[in-house]
C-alpha atoms as a PDB file:
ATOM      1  CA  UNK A   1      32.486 103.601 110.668  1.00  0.00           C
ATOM      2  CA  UNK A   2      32.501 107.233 110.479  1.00  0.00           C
ATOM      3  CA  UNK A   3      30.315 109.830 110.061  1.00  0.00           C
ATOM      4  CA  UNK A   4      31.959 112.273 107.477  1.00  0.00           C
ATOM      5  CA  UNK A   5      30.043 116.318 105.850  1.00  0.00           C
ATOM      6  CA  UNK A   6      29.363 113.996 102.596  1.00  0.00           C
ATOM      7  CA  UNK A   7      27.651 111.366 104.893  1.00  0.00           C
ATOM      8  CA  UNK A   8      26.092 113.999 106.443  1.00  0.00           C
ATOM      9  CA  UNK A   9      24.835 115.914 102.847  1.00  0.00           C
ATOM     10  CA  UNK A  10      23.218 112.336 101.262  1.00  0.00           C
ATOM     11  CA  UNK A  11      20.943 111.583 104.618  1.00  0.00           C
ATOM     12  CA  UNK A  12      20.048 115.228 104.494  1.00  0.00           C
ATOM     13  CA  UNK A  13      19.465 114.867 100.921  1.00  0.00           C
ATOM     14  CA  UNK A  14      17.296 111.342 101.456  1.00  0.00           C
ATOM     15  CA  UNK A  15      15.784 112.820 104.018  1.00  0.00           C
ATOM     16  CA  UNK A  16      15.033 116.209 101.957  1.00  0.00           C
ATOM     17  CA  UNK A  17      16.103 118.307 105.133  1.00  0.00           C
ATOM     18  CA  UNK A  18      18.098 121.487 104.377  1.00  0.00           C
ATOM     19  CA  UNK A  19      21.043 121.700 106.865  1.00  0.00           C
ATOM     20  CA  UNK A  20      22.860 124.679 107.719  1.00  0.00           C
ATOM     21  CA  UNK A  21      26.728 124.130 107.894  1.00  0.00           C
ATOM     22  CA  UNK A  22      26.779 124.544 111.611  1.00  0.00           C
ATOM     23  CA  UNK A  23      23.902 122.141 112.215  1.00  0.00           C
ATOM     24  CA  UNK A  24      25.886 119.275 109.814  1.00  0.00           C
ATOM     25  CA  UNK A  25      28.823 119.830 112.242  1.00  0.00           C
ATOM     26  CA  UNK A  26      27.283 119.137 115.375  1.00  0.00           C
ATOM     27  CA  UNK A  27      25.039 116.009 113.345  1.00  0.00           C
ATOM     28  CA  UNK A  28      28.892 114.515 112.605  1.00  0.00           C
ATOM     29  CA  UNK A  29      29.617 115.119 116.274  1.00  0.00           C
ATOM     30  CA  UNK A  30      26.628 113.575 117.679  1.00  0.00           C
ATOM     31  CA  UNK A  31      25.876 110.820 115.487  1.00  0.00           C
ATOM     32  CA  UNK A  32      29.797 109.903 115.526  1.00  0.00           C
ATOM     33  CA  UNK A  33      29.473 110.212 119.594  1.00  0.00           C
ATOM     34  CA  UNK A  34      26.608 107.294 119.161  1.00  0.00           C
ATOM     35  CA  UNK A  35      28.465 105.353 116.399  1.00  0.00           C
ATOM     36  CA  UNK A  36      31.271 105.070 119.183  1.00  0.00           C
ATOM     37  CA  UNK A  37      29.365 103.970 121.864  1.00  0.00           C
ATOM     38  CA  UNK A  38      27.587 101.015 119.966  1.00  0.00           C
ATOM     39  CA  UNK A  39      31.269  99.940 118.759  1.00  0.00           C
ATOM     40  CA  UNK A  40      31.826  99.770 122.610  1.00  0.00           C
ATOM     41  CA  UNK A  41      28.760  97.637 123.213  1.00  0.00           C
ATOM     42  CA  UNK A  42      29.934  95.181 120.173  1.00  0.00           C
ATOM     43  CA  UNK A  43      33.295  94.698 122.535  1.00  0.00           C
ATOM     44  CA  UNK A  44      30.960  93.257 125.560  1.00  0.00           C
ATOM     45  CA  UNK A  45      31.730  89.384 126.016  1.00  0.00           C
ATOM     46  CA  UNK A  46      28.171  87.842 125.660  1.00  0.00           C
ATOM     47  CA  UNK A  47      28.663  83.808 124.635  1.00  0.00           C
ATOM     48  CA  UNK A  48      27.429  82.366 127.661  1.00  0.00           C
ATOM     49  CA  UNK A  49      24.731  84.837 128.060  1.00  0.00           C
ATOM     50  CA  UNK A  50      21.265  84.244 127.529  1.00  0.00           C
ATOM     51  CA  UNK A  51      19.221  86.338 125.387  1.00  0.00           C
ATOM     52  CA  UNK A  52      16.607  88.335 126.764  1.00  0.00           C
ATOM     53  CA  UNK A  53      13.586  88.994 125.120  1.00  0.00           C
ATOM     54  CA  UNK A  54      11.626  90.348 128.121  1.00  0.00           C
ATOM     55  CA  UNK A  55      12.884  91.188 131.434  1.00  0.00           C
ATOM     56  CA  UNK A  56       9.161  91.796 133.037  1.00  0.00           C
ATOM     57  CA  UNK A  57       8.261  88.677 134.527  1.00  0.00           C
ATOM     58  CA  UNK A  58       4.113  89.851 134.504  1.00  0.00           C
ATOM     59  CA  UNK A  59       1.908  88.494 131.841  1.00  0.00           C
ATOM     60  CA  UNK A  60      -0.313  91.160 130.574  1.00  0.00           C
ATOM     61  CA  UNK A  61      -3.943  90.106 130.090  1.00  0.00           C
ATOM     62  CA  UNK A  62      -5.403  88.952 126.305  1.00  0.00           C
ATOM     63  CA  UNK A  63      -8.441  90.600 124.800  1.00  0.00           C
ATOM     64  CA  UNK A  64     -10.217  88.242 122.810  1.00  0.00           C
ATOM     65  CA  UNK A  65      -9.735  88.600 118.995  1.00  0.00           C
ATOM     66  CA  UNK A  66     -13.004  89.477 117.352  1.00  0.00           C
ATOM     67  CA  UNK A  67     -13.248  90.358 113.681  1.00  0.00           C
ATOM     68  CA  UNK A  68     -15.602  93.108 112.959  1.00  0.00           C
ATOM     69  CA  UNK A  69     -16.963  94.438 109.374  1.00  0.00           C
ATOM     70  CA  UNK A  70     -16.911  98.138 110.388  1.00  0.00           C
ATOM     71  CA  UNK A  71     -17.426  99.769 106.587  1.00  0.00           C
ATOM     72  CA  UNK A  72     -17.351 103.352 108.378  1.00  0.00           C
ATOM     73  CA  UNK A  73     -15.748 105.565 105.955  1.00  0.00           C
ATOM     74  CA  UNK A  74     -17.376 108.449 106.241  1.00  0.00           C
ATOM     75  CA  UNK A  75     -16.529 108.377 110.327  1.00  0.00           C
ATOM     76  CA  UNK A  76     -12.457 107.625 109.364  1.00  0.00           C
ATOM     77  CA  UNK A  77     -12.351 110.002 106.812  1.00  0.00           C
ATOM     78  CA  UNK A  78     -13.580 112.887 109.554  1.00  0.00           C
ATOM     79  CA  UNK A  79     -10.427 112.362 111.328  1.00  0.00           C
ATOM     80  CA  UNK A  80      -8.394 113.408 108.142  1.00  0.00           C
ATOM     81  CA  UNK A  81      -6.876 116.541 107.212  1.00  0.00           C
ATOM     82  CA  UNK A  82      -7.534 116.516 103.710  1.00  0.00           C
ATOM     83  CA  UNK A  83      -9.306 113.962 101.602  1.00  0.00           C
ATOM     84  CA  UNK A  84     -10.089 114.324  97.938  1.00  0.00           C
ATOM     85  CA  UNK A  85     -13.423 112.015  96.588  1.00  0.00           C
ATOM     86  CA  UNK A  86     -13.702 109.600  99.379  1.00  0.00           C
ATOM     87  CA  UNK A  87      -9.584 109.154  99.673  1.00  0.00           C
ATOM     88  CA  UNK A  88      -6.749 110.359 102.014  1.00  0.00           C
ATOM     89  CA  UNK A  89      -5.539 113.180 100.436  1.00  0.00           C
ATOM     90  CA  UNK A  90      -1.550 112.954 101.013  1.00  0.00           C
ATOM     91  CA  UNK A  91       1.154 115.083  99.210  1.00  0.00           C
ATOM     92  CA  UNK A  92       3.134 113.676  96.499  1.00  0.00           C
ATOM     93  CA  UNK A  93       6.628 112.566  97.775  1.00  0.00           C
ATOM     94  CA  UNK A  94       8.125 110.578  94.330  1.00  0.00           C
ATOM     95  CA  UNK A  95       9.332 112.692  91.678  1.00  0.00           C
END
């Protein structure tokens, strides 16, 4: 797969990020440049290996699980940036 400018223009688009054409080039470049290398890593031989899921062999200690009623809104609400009648107030990203 290849990255191609209309590629490019529909992420920027999705991602409603305005790209200058000299920015989209060196996006195609780069992201083309990583494309590449993953093809490479689908070429590695891996049948008879195992899979790893972890390769530290320390076990990391367990807290124990404790379920707590905390009803604390005014407290999480302080930490927002905007709030509107008790709510996170959070701009509107559907049209």
């Amino acid at each position: 797969m290849k990255i191609d400018k209309n590629t490019i223009n529909k992420i920027a688009k999705l991602s409603r990020i305005k790209l200058e054409e000299k920015e989209a080039d060196s996006l195609i470049k780069d992201l083309n440049s990583i494309l590449d290398w993953v093809e490479q890593l689908n070429e590695v031989k891996t049948e008879r290996v195992e899979p790893l899921s972890n390769i530290s062999l320390s076990k990391l200690p367990k807290r124990e699980d404790i379920s707590e009623n905390k009803n604390n809104s005014k407290e999480i609400l302080s930490n927002a940036p905007d709030k509107l009648e008790g709510y996170f107030a959070v701009p509107k990203v559907v049209e």
